[in-house]
N, C-alpha and C. Protein backbone atom coordinates (compact mmCIF):
# COMPACT_ATOMS: atom_id res chain seq x y z
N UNK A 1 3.80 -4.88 9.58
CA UNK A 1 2.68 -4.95 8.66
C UNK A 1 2.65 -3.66 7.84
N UNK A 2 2.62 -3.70 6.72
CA UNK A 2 2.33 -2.58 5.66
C UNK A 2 0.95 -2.68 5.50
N UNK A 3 0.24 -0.99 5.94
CA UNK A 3 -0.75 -1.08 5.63
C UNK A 3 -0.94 -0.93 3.93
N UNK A 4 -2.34 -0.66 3.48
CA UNK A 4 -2.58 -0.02 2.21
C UNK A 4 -3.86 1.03 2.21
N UNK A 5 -4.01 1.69 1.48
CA UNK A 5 -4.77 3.04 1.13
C UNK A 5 -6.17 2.59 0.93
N UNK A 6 -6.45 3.89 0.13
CA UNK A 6 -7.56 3.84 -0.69
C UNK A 6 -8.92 3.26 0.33
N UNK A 7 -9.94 2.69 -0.62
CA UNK A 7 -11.55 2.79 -0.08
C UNK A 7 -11.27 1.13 0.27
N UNK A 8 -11.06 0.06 -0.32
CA UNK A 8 -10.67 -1.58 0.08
C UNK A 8 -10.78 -1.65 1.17
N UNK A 9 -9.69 -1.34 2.10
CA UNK A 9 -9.37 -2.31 3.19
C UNK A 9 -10.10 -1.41 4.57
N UNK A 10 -10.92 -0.43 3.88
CA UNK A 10 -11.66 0.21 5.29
C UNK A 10 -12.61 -1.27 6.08
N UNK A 11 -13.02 -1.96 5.96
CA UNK A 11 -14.00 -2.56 6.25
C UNK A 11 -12.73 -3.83 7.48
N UNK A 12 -12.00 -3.99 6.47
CA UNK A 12 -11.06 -4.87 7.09
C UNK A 12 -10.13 -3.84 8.58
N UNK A 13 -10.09 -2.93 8.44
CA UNK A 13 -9.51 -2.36 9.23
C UNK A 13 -10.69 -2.04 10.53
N UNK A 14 -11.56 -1.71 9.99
CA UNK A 14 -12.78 -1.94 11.53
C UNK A 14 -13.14 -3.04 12.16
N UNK A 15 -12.87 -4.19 11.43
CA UNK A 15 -12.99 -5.25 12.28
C UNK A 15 -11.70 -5.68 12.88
N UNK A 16 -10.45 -5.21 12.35
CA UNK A 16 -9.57 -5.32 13.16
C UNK A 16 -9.33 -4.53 14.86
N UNK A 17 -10.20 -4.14 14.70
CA UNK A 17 -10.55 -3.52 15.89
C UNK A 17 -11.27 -4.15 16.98
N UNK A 18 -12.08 -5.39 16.97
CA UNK A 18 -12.13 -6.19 17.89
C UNK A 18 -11.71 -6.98 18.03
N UNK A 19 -10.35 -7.57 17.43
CA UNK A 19 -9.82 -8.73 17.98
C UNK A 19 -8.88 -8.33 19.27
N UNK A 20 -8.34 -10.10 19.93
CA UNK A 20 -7.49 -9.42 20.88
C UNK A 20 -6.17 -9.90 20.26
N UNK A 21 -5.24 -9.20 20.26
CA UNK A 21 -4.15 -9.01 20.05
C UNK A 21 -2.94 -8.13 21.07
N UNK A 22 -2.02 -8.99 21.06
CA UNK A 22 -0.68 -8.04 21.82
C UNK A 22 -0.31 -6.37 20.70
N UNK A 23 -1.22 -5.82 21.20
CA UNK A 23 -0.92 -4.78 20.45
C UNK A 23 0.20 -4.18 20.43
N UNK A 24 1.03 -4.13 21.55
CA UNK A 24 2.27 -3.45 21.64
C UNK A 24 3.46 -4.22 20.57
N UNK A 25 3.23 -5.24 20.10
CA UNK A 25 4.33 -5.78 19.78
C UNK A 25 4.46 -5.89 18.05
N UNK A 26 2.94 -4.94 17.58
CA UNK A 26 2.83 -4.73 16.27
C UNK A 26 3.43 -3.46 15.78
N UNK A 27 4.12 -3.56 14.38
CA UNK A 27 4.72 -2.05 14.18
C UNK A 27 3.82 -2.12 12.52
N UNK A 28 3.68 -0.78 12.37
CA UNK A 28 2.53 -0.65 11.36
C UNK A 28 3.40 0.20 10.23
N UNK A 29 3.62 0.32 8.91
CA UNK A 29 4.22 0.64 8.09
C UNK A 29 3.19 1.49 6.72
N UNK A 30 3.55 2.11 5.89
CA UNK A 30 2.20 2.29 5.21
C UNK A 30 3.28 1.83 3.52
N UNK A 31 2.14 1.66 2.60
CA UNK A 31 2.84 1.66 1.54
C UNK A 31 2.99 2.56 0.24
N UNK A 32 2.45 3.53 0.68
CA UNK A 32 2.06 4.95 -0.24
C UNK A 32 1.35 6.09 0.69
N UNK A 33 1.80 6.92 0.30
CA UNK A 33 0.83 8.13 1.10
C UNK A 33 0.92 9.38 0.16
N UNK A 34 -0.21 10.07 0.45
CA UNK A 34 -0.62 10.75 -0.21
C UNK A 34 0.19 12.33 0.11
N UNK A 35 1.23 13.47 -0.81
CA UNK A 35 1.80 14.53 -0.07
C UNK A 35 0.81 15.52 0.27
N UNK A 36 -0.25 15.52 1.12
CA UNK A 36 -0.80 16.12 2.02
C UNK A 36 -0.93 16.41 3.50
N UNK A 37 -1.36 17.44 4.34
CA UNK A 37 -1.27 17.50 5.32
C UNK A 37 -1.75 16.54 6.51
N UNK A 38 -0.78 16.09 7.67
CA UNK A 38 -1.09 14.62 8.64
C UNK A 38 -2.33 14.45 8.88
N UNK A 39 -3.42 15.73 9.12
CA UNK A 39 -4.60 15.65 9.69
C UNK A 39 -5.75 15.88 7.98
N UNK A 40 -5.32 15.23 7.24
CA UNK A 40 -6.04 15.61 5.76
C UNK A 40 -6.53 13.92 5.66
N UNK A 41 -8.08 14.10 5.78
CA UNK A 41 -8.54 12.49 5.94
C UNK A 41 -8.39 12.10 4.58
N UNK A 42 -7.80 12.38 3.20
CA UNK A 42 -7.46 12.00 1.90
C UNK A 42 -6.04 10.95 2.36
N UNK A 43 -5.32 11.37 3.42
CA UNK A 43 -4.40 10.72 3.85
C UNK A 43 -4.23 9.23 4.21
N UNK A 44 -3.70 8.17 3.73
CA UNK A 44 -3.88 6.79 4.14
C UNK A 44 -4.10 6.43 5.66
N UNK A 45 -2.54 7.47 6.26
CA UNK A 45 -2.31 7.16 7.51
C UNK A 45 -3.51 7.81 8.69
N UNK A 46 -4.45 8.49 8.07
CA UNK A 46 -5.62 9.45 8.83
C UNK A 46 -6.55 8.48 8.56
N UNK A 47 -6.84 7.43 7.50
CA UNK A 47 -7.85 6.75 7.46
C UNK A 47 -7.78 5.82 8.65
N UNK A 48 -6.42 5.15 8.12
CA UNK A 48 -6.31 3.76 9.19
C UNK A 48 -6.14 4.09 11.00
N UNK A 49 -5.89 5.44 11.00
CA UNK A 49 -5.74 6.21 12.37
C UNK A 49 -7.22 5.95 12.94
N UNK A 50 -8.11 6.81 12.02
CA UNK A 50 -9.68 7.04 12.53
C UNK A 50 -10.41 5.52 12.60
N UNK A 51 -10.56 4.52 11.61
CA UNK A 51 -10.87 4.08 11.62
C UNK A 51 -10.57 2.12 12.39
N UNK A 52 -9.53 2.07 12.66
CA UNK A 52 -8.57 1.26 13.38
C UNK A 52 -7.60 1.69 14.42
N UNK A 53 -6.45 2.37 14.38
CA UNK A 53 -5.22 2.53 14.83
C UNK A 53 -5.41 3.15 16.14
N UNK A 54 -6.27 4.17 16.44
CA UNK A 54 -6.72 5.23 17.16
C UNK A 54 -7.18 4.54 18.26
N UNK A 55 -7.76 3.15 17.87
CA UNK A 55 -8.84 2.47 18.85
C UNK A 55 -8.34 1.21 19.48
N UNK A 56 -7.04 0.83 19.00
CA UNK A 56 -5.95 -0.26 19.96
C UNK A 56 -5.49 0.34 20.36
N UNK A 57 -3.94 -0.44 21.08
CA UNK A 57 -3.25 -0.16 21.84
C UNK A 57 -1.60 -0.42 21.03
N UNK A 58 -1.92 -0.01 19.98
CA UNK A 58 -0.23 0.06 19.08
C UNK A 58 0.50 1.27 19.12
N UNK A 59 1.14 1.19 20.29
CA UNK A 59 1.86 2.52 20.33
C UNK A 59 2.70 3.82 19.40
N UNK A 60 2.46 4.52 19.60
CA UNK A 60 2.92 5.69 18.42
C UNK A 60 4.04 5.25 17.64
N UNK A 61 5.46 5.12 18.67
CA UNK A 61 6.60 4.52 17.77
C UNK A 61 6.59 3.32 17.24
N UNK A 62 4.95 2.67 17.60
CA UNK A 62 5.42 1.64 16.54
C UNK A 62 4.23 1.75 15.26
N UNK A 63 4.07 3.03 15.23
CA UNK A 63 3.32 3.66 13.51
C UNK A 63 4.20 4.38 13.29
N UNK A 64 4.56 3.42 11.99
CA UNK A 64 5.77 4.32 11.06
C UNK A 64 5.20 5.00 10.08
N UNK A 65 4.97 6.21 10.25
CA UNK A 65 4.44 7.53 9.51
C UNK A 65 5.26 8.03 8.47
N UNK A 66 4.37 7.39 6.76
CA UNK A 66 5.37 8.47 6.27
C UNK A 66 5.09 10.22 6.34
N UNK A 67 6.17 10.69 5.92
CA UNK A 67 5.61 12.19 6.40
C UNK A 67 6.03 12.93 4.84
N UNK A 68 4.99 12.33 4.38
CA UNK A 68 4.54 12.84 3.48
C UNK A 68 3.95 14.46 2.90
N UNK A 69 3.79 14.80 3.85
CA UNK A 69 3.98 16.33 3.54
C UNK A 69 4.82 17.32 3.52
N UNK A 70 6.31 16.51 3.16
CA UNK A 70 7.38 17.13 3.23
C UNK A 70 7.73 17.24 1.56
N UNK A 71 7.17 15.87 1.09
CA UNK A 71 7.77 15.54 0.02
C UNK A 71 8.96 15.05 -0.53
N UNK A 72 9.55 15.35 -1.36
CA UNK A 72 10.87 14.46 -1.75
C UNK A 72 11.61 14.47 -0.26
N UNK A 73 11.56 15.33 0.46
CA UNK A 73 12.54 15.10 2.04
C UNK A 73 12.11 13.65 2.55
N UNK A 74 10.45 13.98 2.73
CA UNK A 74 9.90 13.25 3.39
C UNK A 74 10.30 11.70 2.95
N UNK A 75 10.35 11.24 1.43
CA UNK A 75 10.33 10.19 0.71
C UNK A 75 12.11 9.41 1.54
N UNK A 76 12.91 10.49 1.11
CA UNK A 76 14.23 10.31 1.67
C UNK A 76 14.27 9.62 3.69
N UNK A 77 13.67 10.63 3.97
CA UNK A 77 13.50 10.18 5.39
C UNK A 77 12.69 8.82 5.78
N UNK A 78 11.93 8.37 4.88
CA UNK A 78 11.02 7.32 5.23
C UNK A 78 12.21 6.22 4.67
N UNK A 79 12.81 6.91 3.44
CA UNK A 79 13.98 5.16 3.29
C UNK A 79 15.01 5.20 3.78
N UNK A 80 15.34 6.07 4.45
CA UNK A 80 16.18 5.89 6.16
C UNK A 80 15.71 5.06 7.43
N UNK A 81 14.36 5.57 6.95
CA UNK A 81 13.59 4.85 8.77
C UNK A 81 13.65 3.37 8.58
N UNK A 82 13.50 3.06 7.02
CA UNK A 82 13.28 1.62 6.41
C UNK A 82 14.57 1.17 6.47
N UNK A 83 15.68 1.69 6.48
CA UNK A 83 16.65 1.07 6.31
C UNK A 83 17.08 -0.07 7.03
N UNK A 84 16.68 -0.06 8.67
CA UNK A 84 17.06 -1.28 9.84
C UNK A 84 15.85 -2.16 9.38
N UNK A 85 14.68 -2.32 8.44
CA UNK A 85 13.77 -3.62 8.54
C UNK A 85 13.93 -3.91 7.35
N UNK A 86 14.42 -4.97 7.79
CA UNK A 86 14.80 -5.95 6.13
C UNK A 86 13.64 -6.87 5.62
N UNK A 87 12.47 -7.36 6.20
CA UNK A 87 11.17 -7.78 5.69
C UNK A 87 10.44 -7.56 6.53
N UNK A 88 9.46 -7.17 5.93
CA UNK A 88 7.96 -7.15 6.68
C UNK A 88 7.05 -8.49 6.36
N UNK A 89 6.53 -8.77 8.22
CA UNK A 89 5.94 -9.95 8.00
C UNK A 89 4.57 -10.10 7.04
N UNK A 90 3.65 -9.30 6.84
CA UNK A 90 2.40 -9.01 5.83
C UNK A 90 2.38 -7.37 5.38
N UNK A 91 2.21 -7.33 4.26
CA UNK A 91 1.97 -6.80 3.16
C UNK A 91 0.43 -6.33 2.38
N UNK A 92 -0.52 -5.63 2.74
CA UNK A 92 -1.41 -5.85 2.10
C UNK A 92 -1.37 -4.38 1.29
N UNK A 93 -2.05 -5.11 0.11
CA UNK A 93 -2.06 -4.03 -1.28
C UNK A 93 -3.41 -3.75 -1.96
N UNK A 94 -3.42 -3.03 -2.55
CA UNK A 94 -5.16 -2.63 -3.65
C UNK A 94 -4.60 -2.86 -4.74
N UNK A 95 -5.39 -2.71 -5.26
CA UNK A 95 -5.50 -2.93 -7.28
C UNK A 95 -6.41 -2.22 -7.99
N UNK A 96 -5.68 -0.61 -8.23
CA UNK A 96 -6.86 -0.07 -8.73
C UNK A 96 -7.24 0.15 -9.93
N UNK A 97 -8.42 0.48 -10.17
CA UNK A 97 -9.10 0.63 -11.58
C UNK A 97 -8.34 0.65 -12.47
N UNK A 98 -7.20 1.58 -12.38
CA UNK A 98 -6.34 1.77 -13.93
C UNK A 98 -5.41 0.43 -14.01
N UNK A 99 -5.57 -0.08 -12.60
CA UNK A 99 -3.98 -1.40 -12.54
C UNK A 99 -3.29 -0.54 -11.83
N UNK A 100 -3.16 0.34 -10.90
CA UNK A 100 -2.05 0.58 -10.04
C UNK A 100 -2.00 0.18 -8.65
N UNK A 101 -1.02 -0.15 -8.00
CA UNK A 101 -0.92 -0.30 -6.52
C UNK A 101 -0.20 0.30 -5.78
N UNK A 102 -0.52 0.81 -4.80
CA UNK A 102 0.41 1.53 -3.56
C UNK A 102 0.49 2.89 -4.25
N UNK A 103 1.47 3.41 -4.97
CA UNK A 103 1.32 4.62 -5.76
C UNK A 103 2.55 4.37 -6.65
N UNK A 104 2.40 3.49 -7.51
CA UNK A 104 3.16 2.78 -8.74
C UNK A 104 1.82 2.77 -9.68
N UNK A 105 1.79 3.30 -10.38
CA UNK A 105 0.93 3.40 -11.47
C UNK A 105 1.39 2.90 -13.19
N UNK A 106 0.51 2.37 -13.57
CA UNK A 106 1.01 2.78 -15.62
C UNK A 106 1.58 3.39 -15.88
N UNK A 107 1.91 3.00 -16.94
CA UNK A 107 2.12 3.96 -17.77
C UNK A 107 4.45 5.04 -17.16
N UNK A 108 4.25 5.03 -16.22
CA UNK A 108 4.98 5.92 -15.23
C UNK A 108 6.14 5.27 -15.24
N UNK A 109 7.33 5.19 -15.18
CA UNK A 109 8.84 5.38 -14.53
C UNK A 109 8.59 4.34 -13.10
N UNK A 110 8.55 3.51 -13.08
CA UNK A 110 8.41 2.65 -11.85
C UNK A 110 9.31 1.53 -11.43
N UNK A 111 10.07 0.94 -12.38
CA UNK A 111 10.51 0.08 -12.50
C UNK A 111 12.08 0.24 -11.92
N UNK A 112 12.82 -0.13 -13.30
CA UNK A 112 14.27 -0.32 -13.53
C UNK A 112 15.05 0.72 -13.13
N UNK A 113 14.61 2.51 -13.14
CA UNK A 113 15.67 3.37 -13.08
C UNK A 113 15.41 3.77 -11.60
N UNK A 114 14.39 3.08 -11.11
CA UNK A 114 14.34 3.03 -9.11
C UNK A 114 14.26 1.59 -8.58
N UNK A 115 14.77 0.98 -9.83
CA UNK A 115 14.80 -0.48 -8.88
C UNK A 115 15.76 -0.45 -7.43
N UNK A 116 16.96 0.50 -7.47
CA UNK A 116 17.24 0.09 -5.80
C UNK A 116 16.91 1.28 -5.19
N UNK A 117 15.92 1.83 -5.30
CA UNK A 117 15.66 2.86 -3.87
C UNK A 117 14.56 1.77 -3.48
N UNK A 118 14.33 2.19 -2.22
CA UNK A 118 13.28 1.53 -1.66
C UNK A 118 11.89 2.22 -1.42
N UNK A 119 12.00 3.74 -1.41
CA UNK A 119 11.12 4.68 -1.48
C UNK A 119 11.15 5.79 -2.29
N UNK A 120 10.00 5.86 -3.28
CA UNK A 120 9.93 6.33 -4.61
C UNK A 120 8.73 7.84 -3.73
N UNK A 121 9.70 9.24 -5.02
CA UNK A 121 8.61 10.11 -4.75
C UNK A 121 8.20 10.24 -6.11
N UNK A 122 6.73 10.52 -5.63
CA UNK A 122 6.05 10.46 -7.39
C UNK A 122 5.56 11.59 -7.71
N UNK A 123 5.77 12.46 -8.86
CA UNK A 123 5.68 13.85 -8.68
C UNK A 123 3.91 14.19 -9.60
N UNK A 124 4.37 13.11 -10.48
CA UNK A 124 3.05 13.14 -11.68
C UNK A 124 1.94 12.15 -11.79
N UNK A 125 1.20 11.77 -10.48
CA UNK A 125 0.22 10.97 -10.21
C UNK A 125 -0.63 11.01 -11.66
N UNK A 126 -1.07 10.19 -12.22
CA UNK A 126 -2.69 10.33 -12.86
C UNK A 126 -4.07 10.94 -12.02
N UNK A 127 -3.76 10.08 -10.79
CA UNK A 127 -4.83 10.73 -10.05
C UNK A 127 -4.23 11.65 -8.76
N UNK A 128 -5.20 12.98 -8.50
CA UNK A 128 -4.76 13.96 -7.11
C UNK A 128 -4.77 13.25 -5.92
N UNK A 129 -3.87 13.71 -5.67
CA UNK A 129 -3.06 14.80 -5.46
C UNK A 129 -1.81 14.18 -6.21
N UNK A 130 -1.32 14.71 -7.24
CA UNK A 130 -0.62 14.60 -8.28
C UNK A 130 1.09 14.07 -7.42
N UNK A 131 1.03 14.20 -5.84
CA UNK A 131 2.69 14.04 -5.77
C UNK A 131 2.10 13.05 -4.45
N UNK A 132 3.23 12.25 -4.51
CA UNK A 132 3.04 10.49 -3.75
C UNK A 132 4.54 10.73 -2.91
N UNK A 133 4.03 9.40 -1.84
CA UNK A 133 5.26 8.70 -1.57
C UNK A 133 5.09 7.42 -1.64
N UNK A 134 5.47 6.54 -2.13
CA UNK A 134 5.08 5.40 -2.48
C UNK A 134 6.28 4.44 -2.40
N UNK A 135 6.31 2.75 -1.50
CA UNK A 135 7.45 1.92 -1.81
C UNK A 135 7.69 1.74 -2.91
N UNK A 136 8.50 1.18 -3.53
CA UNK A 136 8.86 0.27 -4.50
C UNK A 136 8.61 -0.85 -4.72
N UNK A 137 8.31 -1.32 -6.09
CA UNK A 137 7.61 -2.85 -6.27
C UNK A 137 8.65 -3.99 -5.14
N UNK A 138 10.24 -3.55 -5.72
CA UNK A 138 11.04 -4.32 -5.15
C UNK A 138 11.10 -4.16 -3.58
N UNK A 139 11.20 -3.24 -2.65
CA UNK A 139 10.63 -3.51 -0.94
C UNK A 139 9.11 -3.75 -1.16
N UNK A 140 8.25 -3.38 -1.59
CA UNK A 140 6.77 -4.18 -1.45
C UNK A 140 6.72 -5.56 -1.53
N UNK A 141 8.03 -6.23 -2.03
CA UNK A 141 8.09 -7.74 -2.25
C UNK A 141 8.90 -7.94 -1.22
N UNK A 142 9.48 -7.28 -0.76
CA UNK A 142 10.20 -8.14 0.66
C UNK A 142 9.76 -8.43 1.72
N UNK A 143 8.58 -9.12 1.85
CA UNK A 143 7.57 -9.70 3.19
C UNK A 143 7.50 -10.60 2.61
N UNK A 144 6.89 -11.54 3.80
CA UNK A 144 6.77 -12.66 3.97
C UNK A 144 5.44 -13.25 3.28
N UNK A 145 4.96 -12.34 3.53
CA UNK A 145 3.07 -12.65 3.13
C UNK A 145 2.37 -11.11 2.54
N UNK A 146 2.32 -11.28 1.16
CA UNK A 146 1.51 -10.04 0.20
C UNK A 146 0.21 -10.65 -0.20
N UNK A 147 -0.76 -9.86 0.40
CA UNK A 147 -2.67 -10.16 0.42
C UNK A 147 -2.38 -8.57 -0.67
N UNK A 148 -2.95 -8.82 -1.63
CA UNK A 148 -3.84 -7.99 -2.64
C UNK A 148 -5.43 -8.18 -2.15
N UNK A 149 -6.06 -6.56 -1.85
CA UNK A 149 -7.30 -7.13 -1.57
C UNK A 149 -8.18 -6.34 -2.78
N UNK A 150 -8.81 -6.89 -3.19
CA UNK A 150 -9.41 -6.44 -4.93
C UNK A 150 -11.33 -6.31 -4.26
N UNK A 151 -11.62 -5.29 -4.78
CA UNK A 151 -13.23 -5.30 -4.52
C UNK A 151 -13.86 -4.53 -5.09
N UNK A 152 -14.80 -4.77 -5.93
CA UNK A 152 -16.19 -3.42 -6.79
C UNK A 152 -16.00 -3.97 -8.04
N UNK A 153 -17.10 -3.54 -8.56
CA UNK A 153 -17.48 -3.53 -10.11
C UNK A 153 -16.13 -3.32 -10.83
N UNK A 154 -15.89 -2.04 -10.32
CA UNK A 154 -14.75 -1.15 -11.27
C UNK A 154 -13.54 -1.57 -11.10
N UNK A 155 -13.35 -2.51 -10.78
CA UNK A 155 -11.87 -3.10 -10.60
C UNK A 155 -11.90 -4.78 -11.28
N UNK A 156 -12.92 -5.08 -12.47
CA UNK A 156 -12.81 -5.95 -12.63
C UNK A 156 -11.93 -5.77 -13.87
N UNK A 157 -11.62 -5.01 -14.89
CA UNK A 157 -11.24 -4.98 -15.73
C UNK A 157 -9.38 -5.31 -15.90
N UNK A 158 -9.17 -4.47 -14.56
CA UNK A 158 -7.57 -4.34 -14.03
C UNK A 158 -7.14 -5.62 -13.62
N UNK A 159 -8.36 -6.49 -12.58
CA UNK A 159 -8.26 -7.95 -12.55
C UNK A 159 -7.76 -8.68 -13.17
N UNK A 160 -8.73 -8.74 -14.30
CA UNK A 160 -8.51 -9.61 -15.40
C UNK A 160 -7.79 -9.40 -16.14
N UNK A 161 -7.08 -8.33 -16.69
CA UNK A 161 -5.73 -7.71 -17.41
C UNK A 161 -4.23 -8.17 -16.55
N UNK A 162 -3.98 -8.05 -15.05
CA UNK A 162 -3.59 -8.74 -14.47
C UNK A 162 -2.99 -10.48 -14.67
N UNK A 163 -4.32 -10.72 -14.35
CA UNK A 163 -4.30 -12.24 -13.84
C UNK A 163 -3.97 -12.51 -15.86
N UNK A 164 -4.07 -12.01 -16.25
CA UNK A 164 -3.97 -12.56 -17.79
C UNK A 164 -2.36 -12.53 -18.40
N UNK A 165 -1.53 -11.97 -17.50
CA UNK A 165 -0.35 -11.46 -17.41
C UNK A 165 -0.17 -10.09 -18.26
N UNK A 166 -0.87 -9.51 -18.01
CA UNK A 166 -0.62 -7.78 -18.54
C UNK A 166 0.43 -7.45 -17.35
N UNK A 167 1.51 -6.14 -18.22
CA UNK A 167 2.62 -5.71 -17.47
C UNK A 167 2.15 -4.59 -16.72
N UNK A 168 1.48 -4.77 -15.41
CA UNK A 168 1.14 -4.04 -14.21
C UNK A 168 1.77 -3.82 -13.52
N UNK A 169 1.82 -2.76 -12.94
CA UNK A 169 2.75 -2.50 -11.52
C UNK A 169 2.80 -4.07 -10.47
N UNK A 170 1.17 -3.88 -10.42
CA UNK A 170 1.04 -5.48 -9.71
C UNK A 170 1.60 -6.68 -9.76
N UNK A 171 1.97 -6.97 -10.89
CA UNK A 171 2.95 -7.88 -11.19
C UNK A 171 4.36 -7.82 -11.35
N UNK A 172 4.51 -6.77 -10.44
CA UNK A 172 5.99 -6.74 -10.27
C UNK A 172 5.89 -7.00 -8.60
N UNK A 173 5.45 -6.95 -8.24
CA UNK A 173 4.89 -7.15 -6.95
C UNK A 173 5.29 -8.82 -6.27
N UNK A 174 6.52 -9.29 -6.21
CA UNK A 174 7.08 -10.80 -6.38
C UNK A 174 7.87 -11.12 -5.07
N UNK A 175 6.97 -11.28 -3.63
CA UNK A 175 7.48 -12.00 -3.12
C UNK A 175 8.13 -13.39 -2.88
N UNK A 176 9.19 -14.04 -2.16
CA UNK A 176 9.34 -15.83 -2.77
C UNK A 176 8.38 -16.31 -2.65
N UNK A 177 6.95 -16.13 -1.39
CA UNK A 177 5.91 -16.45 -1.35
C UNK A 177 4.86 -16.75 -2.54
N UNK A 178 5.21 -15.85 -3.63
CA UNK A 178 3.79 -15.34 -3.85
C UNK A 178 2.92 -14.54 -3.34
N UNK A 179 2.18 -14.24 -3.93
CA UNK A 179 1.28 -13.39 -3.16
C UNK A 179 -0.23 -14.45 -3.86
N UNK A 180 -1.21 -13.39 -2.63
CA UNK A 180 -2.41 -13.80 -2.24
C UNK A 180 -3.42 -13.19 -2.60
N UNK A 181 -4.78 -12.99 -3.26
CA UNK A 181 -5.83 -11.81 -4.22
C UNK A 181 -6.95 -12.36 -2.93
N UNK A 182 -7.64 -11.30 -2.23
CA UNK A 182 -8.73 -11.77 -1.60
C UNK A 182 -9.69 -11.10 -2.47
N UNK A 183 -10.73 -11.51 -3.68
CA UNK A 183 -11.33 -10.64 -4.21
C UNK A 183 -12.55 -10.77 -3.93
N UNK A 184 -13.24 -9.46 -3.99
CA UNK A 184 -14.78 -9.68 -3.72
C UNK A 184 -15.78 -10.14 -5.18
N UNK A 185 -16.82 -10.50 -4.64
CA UNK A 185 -17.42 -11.44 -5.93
C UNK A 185 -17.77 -10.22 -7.25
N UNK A 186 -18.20 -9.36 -6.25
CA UNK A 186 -18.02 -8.02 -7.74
C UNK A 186 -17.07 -8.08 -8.75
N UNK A 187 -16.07 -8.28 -8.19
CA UNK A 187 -14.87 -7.93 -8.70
C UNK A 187 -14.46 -8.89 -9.47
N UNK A 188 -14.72 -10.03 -9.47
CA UNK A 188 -14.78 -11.55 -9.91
C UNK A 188 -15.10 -11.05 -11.35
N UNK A 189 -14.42 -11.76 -12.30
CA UNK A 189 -14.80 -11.80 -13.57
C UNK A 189 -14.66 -13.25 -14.21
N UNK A 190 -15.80 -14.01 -14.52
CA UNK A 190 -15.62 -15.05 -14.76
C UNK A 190 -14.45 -16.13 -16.71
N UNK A 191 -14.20 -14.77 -16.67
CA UNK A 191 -13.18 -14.76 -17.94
C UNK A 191 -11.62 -14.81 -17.44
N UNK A 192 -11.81 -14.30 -16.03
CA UNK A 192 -10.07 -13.83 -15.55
C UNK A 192 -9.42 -15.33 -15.12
């Protein structure tokens, strides 16, 4: 499972906390992280730690940490670790305000001249902390099942630019599946 960042999927990640599940047999992946320090709660992998991860029983080696505070090393080392998993069974992603996901943004170099790495370092964020580690549209599409989870006021605009076929990071985002938008009614725009 690839987790995802940002403010979205906190809510979903605390209730994943009471189900029962074979925890041991889940391996947890992230899909962007932020190049800051492991214990820096700005960190994806510190959110989903505190707020989920911390409180099952999914053993350490099976949270694949990027280590993101290495930076370009770190980026390198994470598409080594990736190298033995050829799909991940779920995928979940955000969609943020500007239209970016995972840490593929506008505007930015995302595409074609990293279409085959599998892990992109991003040096010139729009938003801080200005340097990423982030998958690639093309491994973000290699699962089985991609949930986009979309929610707030401020994300209706990116929605509907989206779903309208604007050229978003998001829409490079092409599992054989398809993918899946769980959006909240905020976020709903009755034009999209």
């Amino acid at each position: 499972m690839v987790l995802s960042g940002g403010s979205t999927p906190r809510e979903l990640y605390a209730l994943l906390t009471d189900i029962e599940a074979d925890w041991g047999n889940w391996h947890i992946w992230f899909g962007d992280e932020r190049c800051l320090l492991p214990e820096d709660p700005e960190r994806n992998s510190y959110m989903a730690a505190k707020i989920w991860l911390d409180k099952v029983a999914i053993p350490d080696l099976n949270r694949h940490i990027i280590p993101a505070e290495m930076g370009l090393r770190g980026a390198k080392i994470y598409a080594r670790l990736l190298s033995g998993m050829r799909q991940f069974d779920l995928t979940l992603l955000g969609l943020g305000e500007d239209g970016h996901t995972a840490s593929l943004f506008p505007g930015h170099v995302w595409e074609q001249s990293n279409a085959d790495n599998p892990v992109l370092f991003v040096e010139s964020a729009p938003k801080p902390p200005s340097q990423r580690i982030t998958l690639s549209a093309r491994r973000l599409s290699e699962s089985r099942q991609v949930i986009f989870l979309v929610s707030g006021l401020a994300k209706r605009k990116a929605l509907a630019s989206w779903l309208a076929g604007e050229h978003l990071p998001a829409s490079a985002i092409i599992p054989v599946s398809g993918v899946d938008i769980a959006v909240s009614m905020d976020a709903w725009h009755t034009g999209a």
